[in-house]
C-alpha atoms as a PDB file:
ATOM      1  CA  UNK A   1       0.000   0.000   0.000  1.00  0.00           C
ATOM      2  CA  UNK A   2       1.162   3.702  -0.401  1.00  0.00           C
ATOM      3  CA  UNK A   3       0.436   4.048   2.941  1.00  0.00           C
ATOM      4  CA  UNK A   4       4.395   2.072   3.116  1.00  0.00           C
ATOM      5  CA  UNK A   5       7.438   3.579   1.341  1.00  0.00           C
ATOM      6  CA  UNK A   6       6.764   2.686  -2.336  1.00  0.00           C
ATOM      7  CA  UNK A   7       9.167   3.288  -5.657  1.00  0.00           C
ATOM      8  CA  UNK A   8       8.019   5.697  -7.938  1.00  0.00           C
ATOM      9  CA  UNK A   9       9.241   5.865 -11.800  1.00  0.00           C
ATOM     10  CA  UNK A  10       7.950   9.796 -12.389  1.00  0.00           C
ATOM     11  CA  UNK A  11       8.791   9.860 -16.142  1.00  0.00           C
ATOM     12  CA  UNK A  12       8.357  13.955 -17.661  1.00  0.00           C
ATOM     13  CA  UNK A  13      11.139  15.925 -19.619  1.00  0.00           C
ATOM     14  CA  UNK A  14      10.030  19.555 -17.745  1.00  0.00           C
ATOM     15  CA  UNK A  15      12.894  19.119 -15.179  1.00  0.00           C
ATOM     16  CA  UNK A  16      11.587  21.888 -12.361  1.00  0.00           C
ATOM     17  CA  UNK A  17       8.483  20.124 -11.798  1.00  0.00           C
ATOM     18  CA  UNK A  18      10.097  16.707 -11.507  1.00  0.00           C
ATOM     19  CA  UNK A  19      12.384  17.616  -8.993  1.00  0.00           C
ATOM     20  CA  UNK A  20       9.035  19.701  -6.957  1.00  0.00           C
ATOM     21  CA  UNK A  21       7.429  16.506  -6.933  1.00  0.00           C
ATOM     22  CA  UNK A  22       9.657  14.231  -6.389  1.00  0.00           C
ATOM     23  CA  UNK A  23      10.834  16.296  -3.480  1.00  0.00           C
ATOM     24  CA  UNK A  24       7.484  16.355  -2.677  1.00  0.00           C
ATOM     25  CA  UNK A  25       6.736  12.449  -2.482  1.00  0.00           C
ATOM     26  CA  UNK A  26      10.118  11.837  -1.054  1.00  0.00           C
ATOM     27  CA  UNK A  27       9.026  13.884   1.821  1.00  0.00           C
ATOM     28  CA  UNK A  28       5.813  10.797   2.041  1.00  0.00           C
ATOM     29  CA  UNK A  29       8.143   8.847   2.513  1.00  0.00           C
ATOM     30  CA  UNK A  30       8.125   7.296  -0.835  1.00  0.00           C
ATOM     31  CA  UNK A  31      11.437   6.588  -3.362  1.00  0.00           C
ATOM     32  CA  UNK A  32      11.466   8.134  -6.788  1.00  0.00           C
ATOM     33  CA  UNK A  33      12.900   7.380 -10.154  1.00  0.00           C
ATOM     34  CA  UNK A  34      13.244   9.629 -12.284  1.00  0.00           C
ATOM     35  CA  UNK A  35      13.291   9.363 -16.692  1.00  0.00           C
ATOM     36  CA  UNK A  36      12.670  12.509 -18.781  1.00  0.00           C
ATOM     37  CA  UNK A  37      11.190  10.895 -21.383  1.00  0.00           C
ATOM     38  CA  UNK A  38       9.628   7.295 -22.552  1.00  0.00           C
ATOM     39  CA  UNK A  39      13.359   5.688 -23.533  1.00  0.00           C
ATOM     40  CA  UNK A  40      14.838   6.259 -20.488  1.00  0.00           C
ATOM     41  CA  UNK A  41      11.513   4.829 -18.797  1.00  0.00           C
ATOM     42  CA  UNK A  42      11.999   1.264 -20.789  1.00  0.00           C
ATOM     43  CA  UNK A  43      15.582   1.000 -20.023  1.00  0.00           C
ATOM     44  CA  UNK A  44      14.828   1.487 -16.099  1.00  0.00           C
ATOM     45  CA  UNK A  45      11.487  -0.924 -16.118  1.00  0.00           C
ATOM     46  CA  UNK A  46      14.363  -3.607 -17.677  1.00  0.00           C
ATOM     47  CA  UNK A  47      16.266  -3.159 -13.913  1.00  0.00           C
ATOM     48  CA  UNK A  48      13.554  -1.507 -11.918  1.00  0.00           C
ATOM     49  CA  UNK A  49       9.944  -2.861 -10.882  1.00  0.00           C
ATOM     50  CA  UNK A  50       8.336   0.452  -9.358  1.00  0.00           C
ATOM     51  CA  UNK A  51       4.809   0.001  -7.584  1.00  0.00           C
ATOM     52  CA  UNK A  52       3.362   2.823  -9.933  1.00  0.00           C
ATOM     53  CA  UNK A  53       4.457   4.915 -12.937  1.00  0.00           C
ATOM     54  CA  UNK A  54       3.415   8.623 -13.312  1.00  0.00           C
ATOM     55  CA  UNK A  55       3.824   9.518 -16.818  1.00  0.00           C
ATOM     56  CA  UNK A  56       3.644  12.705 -18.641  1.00  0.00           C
ATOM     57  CA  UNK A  57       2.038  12.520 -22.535  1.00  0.00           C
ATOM     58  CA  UNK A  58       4.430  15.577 -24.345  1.00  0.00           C
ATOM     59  CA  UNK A  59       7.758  14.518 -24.187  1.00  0.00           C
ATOM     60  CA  UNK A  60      10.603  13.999 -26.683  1.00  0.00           C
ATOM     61  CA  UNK A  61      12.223  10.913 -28.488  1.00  0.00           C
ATOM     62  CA  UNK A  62       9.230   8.461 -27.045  1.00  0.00           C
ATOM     63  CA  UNK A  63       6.458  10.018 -25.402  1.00  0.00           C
ATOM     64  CA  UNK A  64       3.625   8.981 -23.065  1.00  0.00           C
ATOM     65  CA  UNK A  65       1.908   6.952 -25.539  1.00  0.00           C
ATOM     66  CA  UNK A  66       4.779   5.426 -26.822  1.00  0.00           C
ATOM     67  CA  UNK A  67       6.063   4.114 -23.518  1.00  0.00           C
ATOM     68  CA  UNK A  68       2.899   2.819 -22.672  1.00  0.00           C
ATOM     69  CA  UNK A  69       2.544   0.720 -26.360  1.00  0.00           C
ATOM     70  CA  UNK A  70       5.861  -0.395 -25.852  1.00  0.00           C
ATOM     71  CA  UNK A  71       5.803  -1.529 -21.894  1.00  0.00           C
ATOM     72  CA  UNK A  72       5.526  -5.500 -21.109  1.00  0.00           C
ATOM     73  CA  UNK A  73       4.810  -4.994 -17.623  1.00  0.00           C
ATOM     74  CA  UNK A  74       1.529  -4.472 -15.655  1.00  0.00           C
ATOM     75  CA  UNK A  75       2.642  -1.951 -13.135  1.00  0.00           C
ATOM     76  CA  UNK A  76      -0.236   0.819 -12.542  1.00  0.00           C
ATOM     77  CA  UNK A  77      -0.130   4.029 -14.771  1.00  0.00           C
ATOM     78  CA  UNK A  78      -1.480   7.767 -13.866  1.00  0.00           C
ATOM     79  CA  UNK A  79      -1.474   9.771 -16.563  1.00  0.00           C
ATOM     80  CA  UNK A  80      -0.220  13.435 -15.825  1.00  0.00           C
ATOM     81  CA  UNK A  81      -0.956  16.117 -18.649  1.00  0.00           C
ATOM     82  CA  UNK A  82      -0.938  19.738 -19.204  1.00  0.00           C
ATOM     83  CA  UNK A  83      -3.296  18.813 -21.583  1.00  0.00           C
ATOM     84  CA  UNK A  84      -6.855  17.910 -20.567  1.00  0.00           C
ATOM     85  CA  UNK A  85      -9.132  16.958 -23.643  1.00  0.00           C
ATOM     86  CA  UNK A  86     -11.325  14.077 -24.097  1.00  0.00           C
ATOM     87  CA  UNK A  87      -9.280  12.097 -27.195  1.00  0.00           C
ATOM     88  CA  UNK A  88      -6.150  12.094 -24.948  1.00  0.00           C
ATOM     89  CA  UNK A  89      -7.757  10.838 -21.582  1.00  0.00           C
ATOM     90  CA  UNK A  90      -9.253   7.716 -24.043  1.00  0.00           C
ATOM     91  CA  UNK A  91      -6.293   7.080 -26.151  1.00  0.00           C
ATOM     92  CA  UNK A  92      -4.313   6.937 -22.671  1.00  0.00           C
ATOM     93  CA  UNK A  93      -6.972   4.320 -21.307  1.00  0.00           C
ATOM     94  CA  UNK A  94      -7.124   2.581 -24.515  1.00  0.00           C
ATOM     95  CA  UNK A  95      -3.309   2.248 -24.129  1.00  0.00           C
ATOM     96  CA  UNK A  96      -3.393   1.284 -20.501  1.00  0.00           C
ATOM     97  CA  UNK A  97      -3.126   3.659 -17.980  1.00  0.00           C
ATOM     98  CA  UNK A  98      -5.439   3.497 -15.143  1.00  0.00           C
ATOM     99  CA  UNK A  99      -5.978   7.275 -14.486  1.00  0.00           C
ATOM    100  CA  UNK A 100      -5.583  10.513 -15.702  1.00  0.00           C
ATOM    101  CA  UNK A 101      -4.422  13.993 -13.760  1.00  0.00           C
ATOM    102  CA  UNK A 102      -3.942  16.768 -15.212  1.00  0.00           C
ATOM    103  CA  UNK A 103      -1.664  19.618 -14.258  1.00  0.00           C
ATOM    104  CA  UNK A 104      -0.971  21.535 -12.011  1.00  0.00           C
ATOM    105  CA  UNK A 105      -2.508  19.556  -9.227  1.00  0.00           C
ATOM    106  CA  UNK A 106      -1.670  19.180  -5.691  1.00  0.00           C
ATOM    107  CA  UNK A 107       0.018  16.612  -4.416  1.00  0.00           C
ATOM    108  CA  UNK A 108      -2.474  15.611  -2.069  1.00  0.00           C
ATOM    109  CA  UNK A 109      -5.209  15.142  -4.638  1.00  0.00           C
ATOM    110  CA  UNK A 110      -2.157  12.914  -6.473  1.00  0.00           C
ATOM    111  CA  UNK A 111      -1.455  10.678  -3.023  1.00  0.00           C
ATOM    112  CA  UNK A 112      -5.054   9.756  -2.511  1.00  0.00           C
ATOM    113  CA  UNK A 113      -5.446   8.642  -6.171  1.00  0.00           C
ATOM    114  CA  UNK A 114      -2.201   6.653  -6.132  1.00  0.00           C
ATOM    115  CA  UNK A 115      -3.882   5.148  -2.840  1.00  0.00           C
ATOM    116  CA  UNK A 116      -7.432   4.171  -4.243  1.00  0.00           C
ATOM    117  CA  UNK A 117      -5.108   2.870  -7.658  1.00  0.00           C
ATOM    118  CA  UNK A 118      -3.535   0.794  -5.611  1.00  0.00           C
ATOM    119  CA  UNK A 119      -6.265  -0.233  -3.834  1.00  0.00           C
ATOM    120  CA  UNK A 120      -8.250  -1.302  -6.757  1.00  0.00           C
ATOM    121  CA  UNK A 121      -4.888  -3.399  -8.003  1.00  0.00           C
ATOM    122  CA  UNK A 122      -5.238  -5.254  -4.983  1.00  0.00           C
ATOM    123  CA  UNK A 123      -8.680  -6.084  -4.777  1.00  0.00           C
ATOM    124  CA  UNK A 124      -7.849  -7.430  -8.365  1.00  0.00           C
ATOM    125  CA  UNK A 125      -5.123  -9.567  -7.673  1.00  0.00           C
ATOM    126  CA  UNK A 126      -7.167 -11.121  -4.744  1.00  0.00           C
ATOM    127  CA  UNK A 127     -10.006 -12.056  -7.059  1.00  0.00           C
ATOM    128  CA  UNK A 128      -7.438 -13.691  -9.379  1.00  0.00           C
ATOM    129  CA  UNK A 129      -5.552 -15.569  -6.634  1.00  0.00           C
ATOM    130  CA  UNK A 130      -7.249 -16.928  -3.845  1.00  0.00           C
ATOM    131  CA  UNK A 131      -4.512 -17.675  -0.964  1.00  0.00           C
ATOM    132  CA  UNK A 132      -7.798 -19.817   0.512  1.00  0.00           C
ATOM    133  CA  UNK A 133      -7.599 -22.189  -2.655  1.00  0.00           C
ATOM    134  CA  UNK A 134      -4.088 -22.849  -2.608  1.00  0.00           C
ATOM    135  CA  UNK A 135      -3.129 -26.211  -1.295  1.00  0.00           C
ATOM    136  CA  UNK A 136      -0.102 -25.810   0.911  1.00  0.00           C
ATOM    137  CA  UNK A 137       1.956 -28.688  -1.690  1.00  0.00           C
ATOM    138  CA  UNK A 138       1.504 -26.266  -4.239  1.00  0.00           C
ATOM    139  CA  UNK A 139       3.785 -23.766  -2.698  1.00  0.00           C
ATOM    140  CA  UNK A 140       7.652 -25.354  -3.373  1.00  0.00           C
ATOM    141  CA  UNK A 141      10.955 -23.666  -2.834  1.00  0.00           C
ATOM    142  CA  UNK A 142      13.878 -24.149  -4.333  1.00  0.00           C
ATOM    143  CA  UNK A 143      17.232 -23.533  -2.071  1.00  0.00           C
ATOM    144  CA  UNK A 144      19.476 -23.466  -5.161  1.00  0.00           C
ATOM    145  CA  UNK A 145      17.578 -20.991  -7.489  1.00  0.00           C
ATOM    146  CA  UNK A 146      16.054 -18.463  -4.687  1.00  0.00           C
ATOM    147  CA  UNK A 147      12.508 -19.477  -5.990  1.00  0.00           C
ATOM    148  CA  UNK A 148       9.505 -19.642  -4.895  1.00  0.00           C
ATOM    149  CA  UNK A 149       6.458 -21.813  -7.021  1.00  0.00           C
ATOM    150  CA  UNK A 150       2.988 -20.445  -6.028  1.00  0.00           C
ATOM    151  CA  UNK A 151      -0.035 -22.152  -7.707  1.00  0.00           C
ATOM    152  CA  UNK A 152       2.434 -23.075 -10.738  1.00  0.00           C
ATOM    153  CA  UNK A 153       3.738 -18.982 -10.340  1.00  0.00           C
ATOM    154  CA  UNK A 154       7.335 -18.559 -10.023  1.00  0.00           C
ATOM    155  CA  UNK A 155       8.611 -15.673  -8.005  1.00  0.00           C
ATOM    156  CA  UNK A 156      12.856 -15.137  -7.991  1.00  0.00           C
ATOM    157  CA  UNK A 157      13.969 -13.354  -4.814  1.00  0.00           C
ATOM    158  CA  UNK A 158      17.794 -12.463  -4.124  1.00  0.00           C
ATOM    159  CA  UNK A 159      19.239 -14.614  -0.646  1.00  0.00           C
ATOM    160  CA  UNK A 160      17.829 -12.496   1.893  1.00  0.00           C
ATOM    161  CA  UNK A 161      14.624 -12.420   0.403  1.00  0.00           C
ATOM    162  CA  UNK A 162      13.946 -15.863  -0.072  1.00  0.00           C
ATOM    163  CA  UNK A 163      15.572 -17.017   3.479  1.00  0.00           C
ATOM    164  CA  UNK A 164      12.560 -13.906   5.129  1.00  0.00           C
ATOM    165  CA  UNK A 165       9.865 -15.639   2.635  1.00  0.00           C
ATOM    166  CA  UNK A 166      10.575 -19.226   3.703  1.00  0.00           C
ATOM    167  CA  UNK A 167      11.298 -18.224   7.599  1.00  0.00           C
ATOM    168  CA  UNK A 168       7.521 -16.413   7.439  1.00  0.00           C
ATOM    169  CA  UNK A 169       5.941 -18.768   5.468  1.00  0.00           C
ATOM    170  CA  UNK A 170       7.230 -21.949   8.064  1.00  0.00           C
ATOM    171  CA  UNK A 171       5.342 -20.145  10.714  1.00  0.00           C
ATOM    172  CA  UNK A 172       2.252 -18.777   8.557  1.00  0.00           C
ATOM    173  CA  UNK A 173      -0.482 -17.469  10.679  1.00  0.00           C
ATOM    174  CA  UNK A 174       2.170 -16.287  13.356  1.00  0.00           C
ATOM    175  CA  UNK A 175       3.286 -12.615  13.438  1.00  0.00           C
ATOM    176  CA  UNK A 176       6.904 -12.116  13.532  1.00  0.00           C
ATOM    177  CA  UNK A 177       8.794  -9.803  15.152  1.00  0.00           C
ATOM    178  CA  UNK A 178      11.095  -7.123  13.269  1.00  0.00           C
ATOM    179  CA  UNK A 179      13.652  -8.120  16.250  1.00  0.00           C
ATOM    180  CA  UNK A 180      13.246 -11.928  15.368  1.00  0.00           C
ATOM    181  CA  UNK A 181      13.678 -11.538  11.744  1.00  0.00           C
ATOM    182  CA  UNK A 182      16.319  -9.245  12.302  1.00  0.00           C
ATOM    183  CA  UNK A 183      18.479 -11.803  14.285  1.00  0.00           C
ATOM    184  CA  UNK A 184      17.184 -15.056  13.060  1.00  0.00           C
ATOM    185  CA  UNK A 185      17.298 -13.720   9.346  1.00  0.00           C
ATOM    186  CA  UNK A 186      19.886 -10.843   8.693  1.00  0.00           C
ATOM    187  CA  UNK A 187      21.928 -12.077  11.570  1.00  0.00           C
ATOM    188  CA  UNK A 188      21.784  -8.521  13.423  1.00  0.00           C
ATOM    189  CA  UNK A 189      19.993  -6.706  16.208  1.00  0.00           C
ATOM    190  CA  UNK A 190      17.171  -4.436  14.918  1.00  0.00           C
ATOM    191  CA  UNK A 191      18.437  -0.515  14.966  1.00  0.00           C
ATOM    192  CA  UNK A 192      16.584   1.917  15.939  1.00  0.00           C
ATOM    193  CA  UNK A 193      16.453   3.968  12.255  1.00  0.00           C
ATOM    194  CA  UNK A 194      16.915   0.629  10.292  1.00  0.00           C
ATOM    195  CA  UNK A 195      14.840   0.100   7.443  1.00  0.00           C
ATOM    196  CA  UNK A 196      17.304  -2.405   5.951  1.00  0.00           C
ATOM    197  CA  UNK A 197      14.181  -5.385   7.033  1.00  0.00           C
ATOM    198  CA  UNK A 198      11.259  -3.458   5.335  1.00  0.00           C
ATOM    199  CA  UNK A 199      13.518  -2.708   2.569  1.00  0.00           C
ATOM    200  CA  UNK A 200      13.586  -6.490   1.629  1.00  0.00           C
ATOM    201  CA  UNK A 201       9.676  -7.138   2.369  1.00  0.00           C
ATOM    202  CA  UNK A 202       8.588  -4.181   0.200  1.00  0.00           C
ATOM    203  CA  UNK A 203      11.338  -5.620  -2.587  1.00  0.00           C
ATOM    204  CA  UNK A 204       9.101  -8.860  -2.037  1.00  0.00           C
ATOM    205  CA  UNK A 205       6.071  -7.917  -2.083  1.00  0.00           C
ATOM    206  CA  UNK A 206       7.201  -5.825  -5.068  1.00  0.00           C
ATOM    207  CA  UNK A 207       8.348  -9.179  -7.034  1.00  0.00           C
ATOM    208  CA  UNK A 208       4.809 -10.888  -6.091  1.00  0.00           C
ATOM    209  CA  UNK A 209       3.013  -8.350  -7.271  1.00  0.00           C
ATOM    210  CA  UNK A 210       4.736  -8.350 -10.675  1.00  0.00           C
ATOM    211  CA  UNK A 211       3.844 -11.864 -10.612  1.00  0.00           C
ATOM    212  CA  UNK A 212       0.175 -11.387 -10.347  1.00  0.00           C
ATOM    213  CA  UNK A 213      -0.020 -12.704  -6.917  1.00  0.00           C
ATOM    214  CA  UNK A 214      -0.995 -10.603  -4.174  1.00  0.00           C
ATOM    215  CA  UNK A 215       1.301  -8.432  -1.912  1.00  0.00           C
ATOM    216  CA  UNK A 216      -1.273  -9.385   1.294  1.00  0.00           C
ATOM    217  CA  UNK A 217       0.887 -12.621   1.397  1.00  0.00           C
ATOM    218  CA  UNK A 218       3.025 -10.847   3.595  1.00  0.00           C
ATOM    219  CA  UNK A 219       0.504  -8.792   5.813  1.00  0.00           C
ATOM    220  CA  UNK A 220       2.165  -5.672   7.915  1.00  0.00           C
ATOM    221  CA  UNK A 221       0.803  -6.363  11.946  1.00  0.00           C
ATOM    222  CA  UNK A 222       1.006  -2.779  12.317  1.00  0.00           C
ATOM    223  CA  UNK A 223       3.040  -1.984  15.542  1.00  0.00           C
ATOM    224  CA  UNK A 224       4.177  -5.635  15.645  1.00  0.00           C
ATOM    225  CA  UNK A 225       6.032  -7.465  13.022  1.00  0.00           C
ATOM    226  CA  UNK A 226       5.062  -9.324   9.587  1.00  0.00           C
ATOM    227  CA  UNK A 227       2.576 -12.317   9.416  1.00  0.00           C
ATOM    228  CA  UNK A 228       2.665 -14.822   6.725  1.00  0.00           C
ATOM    229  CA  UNK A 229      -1.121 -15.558   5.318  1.00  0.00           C
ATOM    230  CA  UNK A 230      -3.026 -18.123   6.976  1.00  0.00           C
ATOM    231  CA  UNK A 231      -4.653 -21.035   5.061  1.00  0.00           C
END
């Protein structure tokens, strides 16, 4: 949820207003990429698996709607546009983006759209994947590769990752403690300022979600720890 530090690709050539708002959504807490137009966009969604692009339309070498004809991933679009008129909003849906803002606009009004975008996302991916229907044989993990299988869905995570999946998954239904996972996992007392552990859950639940399987694997006990879902 945005609720959580997310990544942010912000993708617009006009290079005062991406530096406002990404110093804007840093201060949300959130981390931003940055591309000024739809080339350098591609060539960071190779490397880079944000939780939401916000992409301008006017920009040059590949615009908006090039970048989203060309993209092979699912990851949620807004639309941001000086220019408001009724053939660019459809041609954006028609393209794939999810929603359309058009400048200037606060960043306020832009949080609480990225929040009920994600939101929707969500409820999507839970429709599609039922955690309830999954038998717990189909869920296999191989030690070698760093993957996961999910109901025939194959999710790579780097070491770290995969040791915090498998250590949450072995006691699913339990919440965890950031202190446990920190010693039992990483090998290291918790810190006070360290956000080393949600680092590698967001990554996760980043990598699951590209997957099409749901982020609420890994629920957030707020206050507590991390709980693997029950079934």
């Amino acid at each position: 949820m945005f609720g959580e530090m997310s990544k942010i690709l912000l993708v617009d050539d006009d290079l005062v207003f991406r530096e406002l708002l990404e110093e804007a959504l840093e201060a949300e807490g959130h981390d931003i990429v940055c591309a000024k137009n739809g080339f350098e966009a591609l060539a960071i969604l190779e490397v880079d698996l944000p939780d939401i692009i916000l992409l301008d339309i006017m920009m040059p070498k590949l615009d908006g709607f090039g970048l989203l004809a060309a993209r092979k991933d699912q990851i949620p679009v807004i639309v941001i546009s000086a220019i408001d008129n009724e053939d660019e909003r459809i041609k954006g849906y028609e393209l794939g983006a999810d929603d359309f803002l058009t400048k200037p606009f606060s960043v306020k009004e832009l949080l609480v759209r990225m929040i009920a975008l994600q939101r929707r996302v969500e409820l999507t991916r839970a429709e599609q994947f039922t955690v309830s229907s999954t038998s717990e044989d189909e869920v296999k993990f191989d030690d070698t590769q760093y993957c996961v299988s999910i109901a025939s869905r194959k999710v790579t995570l780097t070491q770290t990752e995969f040791k915090l999946f498998k250590y949450l998954f072995e006691r699913k239904g339990k919440v965890i403690t950031k202190q446990e996972l920190q010693r039992s996992v990483l090998h290291k007392d918790l810190g006070r300022f360290d956000r080393n552990l949600d680092m590698h859950i967001s990554n996760t639940r980043r990598k699951l979600a590209d997957t099409q399987l749901p982020k609420t694997l890994i629920n957030t006990v707020r206050g507590q720890g991390y709980s693997f879902a029950n079934w």
